[in-house]
Protein backbone atom coordinates (compact mmCIF):
# COMPACT_ATOMS: atom_id res chain seq x y z
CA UNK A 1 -23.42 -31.47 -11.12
CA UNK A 2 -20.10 -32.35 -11.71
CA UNK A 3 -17.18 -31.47 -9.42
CA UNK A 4 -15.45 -30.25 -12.24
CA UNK A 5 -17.55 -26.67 -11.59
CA UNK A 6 -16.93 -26.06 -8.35
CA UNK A 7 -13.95 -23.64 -7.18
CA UNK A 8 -10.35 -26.03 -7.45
CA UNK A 9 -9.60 -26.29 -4.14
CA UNK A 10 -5.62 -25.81 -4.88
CA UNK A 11 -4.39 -23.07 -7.67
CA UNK A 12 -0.81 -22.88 -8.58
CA UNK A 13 1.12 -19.22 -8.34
CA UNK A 14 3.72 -18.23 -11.65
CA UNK A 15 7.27 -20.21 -11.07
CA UNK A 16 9.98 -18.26 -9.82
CA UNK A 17 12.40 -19.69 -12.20
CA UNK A 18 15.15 -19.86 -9.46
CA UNK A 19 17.88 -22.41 -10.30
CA UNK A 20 18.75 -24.40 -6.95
CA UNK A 21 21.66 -23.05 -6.15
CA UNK A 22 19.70 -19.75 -5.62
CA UNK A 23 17.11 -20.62 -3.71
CA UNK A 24 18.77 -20.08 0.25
CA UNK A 25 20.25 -17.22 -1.19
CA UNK A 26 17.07 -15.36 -2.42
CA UNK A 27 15.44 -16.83 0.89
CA UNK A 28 17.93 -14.98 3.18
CA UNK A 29 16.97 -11.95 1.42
CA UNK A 30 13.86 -11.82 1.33
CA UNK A 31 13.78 -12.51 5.31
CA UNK A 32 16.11 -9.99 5.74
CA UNK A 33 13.91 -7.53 3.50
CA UNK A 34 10.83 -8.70 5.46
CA UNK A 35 11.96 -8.77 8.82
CA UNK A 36 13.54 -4.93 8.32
CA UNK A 37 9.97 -3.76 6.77
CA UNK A 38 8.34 -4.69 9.81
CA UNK A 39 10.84 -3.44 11.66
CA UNK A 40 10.73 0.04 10.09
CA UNK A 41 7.06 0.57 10.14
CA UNK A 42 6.75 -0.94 13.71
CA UNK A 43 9.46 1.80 14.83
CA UNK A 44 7.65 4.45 13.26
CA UNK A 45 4.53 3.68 14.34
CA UNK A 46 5.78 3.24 18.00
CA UNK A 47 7.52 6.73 17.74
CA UNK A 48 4.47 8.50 17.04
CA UNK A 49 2.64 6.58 19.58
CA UNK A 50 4.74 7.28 22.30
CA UNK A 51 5.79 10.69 21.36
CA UNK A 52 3.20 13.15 22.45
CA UNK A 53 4.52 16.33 20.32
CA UNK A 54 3.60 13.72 17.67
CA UNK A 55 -0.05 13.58 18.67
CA UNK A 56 -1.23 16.27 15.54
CA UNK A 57 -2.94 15.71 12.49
CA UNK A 58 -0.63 14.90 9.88
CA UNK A 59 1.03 12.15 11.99
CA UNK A 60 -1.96 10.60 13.10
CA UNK A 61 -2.80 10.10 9.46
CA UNK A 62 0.61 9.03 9.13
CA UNK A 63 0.40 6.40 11.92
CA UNK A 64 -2.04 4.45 9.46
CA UNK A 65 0.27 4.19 6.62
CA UNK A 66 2.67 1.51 8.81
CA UNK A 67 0.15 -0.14 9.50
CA UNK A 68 -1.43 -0.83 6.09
CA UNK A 69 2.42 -1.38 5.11
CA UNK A 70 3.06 -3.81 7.12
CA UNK A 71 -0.55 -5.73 6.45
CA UNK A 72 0.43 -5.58 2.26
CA UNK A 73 4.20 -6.90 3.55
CA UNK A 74 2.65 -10.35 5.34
CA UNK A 75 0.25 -10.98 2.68
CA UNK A 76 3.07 -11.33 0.52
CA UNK A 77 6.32 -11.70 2.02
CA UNK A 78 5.56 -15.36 4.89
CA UNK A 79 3.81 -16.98 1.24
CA UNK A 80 6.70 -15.98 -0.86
CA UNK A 81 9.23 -17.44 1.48
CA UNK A 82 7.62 -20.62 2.75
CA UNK A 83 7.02 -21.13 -1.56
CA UNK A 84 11.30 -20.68 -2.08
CA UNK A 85 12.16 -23.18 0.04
CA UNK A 86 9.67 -25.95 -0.26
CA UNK A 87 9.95 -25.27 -4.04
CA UNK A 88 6.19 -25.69 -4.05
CA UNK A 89 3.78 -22.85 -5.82
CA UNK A 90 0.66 -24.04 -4.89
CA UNK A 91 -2.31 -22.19 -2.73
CA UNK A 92 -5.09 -23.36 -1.02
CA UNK A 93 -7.96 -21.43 -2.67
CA UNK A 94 -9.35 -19.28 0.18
CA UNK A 95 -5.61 -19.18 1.28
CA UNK A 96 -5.08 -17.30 -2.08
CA UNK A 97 -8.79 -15.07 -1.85
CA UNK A 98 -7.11 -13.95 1.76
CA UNK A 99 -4.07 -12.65 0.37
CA UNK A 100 -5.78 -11.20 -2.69
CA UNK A 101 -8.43 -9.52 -0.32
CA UNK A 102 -5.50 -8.13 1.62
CA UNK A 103 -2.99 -6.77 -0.59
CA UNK A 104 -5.80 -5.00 -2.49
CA UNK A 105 -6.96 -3.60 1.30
CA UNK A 106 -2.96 -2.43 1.65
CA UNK A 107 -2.77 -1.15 -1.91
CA UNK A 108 -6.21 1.03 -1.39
CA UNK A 109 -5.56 2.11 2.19
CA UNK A 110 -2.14 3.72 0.84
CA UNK A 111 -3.75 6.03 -2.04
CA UNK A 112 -6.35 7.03 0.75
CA UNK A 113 -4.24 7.88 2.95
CA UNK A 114 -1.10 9.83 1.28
CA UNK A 115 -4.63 11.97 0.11
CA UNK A 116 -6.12 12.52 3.17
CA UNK A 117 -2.68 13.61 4.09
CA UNK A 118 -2.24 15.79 1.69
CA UNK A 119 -5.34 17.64 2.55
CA UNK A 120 -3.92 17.71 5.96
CA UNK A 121 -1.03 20.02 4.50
CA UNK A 122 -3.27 21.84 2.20
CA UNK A 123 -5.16 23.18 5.33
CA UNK A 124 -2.24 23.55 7.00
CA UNK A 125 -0.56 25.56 4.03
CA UNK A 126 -2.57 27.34 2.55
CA UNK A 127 -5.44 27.93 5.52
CA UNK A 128 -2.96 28.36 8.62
CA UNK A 129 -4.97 30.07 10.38
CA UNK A 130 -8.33 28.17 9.62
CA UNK A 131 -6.28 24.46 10.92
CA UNK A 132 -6.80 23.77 14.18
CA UNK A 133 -10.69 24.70 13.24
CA UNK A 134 -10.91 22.38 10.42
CA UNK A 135 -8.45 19.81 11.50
CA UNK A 136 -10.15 19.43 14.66
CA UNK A 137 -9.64 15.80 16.84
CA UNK A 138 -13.44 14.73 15.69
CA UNK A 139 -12.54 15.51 11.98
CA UNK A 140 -9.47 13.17 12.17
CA UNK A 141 -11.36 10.32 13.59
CA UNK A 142 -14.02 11.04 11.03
CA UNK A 143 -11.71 10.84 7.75
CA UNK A 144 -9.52 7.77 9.65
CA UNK A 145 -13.07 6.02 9.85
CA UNK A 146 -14.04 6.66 6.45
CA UNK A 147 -10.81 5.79 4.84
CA UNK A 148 -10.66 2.13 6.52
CA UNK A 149 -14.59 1.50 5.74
CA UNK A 150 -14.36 2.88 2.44
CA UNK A 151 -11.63 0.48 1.83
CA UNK A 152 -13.24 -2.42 3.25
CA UNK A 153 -16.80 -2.09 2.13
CA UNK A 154 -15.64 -1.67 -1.82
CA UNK A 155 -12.89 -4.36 -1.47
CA UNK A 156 -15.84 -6.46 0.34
CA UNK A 157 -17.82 -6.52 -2.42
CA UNK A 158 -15.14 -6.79 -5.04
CA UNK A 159 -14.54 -10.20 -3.93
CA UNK A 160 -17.73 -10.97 -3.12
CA UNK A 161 -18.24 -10.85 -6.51
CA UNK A 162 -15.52 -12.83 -7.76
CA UNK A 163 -16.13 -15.81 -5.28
CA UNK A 164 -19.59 -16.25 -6.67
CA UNK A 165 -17.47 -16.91 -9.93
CA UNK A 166 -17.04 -21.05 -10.88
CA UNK A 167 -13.11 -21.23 -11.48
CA UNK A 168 -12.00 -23.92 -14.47
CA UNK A 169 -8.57 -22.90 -14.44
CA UNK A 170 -6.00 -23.61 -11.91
CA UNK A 171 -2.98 -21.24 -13.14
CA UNK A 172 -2.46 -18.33 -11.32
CA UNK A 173 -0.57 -16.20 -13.85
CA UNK A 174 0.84 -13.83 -11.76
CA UNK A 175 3.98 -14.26 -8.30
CA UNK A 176 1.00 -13.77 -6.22
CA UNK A 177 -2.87 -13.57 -5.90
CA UNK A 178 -4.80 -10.43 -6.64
CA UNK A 179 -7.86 -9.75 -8.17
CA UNK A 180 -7.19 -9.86 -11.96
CA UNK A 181 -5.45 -12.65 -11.94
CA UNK A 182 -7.93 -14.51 -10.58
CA UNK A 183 -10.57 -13.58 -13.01
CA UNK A 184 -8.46 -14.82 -15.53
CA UNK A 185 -9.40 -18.46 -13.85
CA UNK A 186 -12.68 -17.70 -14.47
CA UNK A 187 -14.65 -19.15 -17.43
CA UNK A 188 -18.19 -17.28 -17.32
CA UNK A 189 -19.31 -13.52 -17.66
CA UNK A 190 -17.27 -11.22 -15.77
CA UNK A 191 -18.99 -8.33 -17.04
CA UNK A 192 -20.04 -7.16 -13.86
CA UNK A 193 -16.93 -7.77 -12.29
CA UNK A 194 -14.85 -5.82 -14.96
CA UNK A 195 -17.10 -2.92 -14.74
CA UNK A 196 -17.29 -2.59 -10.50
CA UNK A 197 -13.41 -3.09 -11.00
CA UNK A 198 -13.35 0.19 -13.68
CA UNK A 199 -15.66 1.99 -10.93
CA UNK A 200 -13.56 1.03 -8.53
CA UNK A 201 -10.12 2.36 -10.08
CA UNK A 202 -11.96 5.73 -11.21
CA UNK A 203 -13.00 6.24 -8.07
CA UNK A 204 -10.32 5.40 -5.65
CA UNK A 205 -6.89 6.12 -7.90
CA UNK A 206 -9.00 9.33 -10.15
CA UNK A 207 -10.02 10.43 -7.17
CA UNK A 208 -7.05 10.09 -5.08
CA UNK A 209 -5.17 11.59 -7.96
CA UNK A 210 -7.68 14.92 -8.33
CA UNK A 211 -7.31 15.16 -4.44
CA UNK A 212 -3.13 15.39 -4.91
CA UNK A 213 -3.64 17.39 -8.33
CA UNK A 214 -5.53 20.25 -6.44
CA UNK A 215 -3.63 20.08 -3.12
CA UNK A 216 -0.47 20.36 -4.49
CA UNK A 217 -1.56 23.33 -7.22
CA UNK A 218 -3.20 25.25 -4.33
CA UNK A 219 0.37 24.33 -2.16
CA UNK A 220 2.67 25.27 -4.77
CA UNK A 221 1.11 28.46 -5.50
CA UNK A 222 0.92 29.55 -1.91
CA UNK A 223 4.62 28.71 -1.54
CA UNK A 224 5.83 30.74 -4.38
CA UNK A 225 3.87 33.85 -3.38
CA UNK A 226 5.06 33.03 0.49
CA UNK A 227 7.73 35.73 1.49
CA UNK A 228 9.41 33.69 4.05
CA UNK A 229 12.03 31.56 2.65
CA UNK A 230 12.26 29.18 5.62
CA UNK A 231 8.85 28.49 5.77
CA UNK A 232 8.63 27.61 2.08
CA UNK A 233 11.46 25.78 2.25
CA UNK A 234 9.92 23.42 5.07
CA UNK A 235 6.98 22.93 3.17
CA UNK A 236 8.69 21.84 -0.06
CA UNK A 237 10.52 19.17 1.67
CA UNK A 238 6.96 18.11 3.49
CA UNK A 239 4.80 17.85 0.44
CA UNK A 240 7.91 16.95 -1.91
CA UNK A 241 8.08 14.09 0.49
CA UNK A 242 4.92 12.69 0.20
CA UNK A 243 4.40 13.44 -3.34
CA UNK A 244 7.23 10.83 -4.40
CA UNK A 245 5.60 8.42 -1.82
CA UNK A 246 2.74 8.92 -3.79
CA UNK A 247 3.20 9.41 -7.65
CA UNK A 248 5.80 5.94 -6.86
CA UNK A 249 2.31 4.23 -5.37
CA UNK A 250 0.21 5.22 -8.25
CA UNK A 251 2.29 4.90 -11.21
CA UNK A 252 2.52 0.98 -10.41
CA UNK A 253 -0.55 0.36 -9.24
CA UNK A 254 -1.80 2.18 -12.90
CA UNK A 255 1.11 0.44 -15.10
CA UNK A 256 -0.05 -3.01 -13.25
CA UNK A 257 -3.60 -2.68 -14.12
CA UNK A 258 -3.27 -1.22 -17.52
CA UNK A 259 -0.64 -4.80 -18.09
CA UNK A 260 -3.32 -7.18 -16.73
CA UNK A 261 -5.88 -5.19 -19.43
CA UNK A 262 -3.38 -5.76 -22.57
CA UNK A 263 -2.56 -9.37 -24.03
CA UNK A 264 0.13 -8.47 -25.72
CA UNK A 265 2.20 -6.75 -22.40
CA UNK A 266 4.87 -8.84 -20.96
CA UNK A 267 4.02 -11.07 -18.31
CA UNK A 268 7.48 -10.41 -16.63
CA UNK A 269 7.63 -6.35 -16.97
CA UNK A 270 3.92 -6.62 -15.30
CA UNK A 271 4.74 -9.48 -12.61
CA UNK A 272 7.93 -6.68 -11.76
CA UNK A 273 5.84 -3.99 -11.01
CA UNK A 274 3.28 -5.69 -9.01
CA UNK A 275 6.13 -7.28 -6.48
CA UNK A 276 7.73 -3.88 -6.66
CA UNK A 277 4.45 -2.38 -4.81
CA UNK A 278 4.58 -4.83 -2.24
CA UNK A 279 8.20 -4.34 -1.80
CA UNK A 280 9.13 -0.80 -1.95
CA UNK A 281 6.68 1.25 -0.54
CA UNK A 282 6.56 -0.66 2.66
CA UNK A 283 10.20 -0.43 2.78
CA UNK A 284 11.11 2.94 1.90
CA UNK A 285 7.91 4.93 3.81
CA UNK A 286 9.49 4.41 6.48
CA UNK A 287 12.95 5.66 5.71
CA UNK A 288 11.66 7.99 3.74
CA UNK A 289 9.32 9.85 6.55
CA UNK A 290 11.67 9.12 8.91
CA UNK A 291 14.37 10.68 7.61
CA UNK A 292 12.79 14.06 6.03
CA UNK A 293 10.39 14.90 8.67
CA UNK A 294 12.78 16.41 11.40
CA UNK A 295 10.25 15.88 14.04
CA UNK A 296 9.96 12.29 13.26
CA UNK A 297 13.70 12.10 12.79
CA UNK A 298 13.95 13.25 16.29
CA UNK A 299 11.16 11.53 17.88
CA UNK A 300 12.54 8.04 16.41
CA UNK A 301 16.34 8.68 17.79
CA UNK A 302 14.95 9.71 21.45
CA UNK A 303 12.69 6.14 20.84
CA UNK A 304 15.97 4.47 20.18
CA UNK A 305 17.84 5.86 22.95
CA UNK A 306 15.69 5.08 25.64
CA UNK A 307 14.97 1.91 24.38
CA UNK A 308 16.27 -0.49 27.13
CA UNK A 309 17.40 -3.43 24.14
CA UNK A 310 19.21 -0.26 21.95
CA UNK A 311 20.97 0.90 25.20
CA UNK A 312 22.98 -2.66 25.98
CA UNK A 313 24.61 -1.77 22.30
């Protein structure tokens, strides 16, 4: 057989169109951008660590969502940069299957876990006095384990599938590698991969979706027929929160696929919002969690204070 079959061993990503002068420029930015994403979700996740009123349900769930932030951040951010300044867009091949593999494992992990989270406040709303039965420590670890191997076992086989694939094409078509665009590089049947990939999105973003659909019915109602204003106050700025985490998450992971699905949608309006979920999520959970959950809030600031490096300051 020829060699011409087997899997190119080097792809090349879309240019960046940068003109030189803009090159150190972007770079510095997108450091900046990178290093204070990591910094944000590291913070967060330390403050909920080390803060035992923070030991509870909803911020144990929340303690994964750093950590799948930060994991879609590298697979994007230490490629993107290294690319600007040697002005070079290629990628090994399994180099580029890696960071496919794990900014579809970030992407996923997110919609699975702003829903188990909002069944966390669904309980905790609308069954009060039912929560610490249901949300017991065993149930946690139960719907933590299932959301990671969930994740992992579908995105497994997902590119599983597409690695048994012969590539002839070398062109990645979009700013980074993900699984649609590297079908695209594929010249024989991907029937089977197109319809796991239509499972897959029905399952994880419908689902996800019907999860925050009913939650946030059954919460809504509950708060309106709630007598106590403070109370329903808190818990529209909880789940009103999360909900804009979430709807943000979803609309561009949905607008992204649909674009991949139609010829005739624009390659740049569909390369912007698939760098826009690698970029803003990770960056404004964070801020956003941190700054409208009061106990959070707190727990962060006390971090910060006795912080022997934030002290010196």
């Amino acid at each position: 057989l020829s060699k011409a079959t087997d899997n190119p061993r080097v792809l090349t990503l879309a240019t960046l169109g940068l003109y030189t002068s803009h090159i150190y420029p972007v770079f510095v930015f997108g450091t900046l951008a990178y290093l204070i994403i990591v910094f944000c979700n590291l913070l967060v996740l330390a403050a909920i660590v080390v803060s035992k009123k923070l030991h509870k349900p909803m911020y144990i769930l929340l303690l994964n969502l750093p950590i799948s932030d930060t994991v879609g951040a590298t697979a994007f951010f230490p490629q993107l940069l290294s690319s600007i300044v040697t002005e070079n867009r290629l990628i090994p091949h399994p180099a580029c299957i890696t960071q496919a593999f794990l900014i579809h494992i970030y992407g996923t992990a997110n919609l699975m876990i702003l829903s188990a989270m909002a069944y966390d406040r669904y309980i905790a709303i609308c069954c009060p006095l039912r929560y610490n039965v249901t949300m017991t420590p065993n149930t946690l670890i139960r719907i933590i384990i299932a959301i990671w191997l969930i994740n992992f076992s579908v995105m497994v086989t997902l590119f599983l599938l597409l690695v048994r694939l012969k590539m002839c094409r070398t062109n990645v078509v979009d700013l980074y590698c993900n699984n649609p665009s590297l079908l695209k590089l594929v010249c024989e049947d991907t029937t089977v991969n197109n319809l796991y990939g239509i499972a897959g999105i029905c399952l994880l973003q419908g689902g996800s979706l019907f999860i925050i659909i009913y939650t946030y019915a059954q919460i809504l109602r509950t708060c309106v027929m709630t007598n106590q204003s403070h109370a329903r106050k808190k818990a529209m700025q909880t789940c009103g929160t999360h909900l804009v985490v979430f709807l943000f998450l979803q609309i561009n992971t949905v607008g992204t696929l649909i674009a991949h699905r139609i010829e005739s949608a624009s390659p740049y309006v569909r390369r912007a919002l698939g760098v826009s979920i690698l970029i803003f999520p990770p960056l404004l959970d964070p801020i956003i969690y941190g700054l409208k959950t009061a106990e959070l809030k707190q727990s962060i600031i006390m971090f910060l204070k006795r912080n022997p490096c934030s002290t010196k300051f």
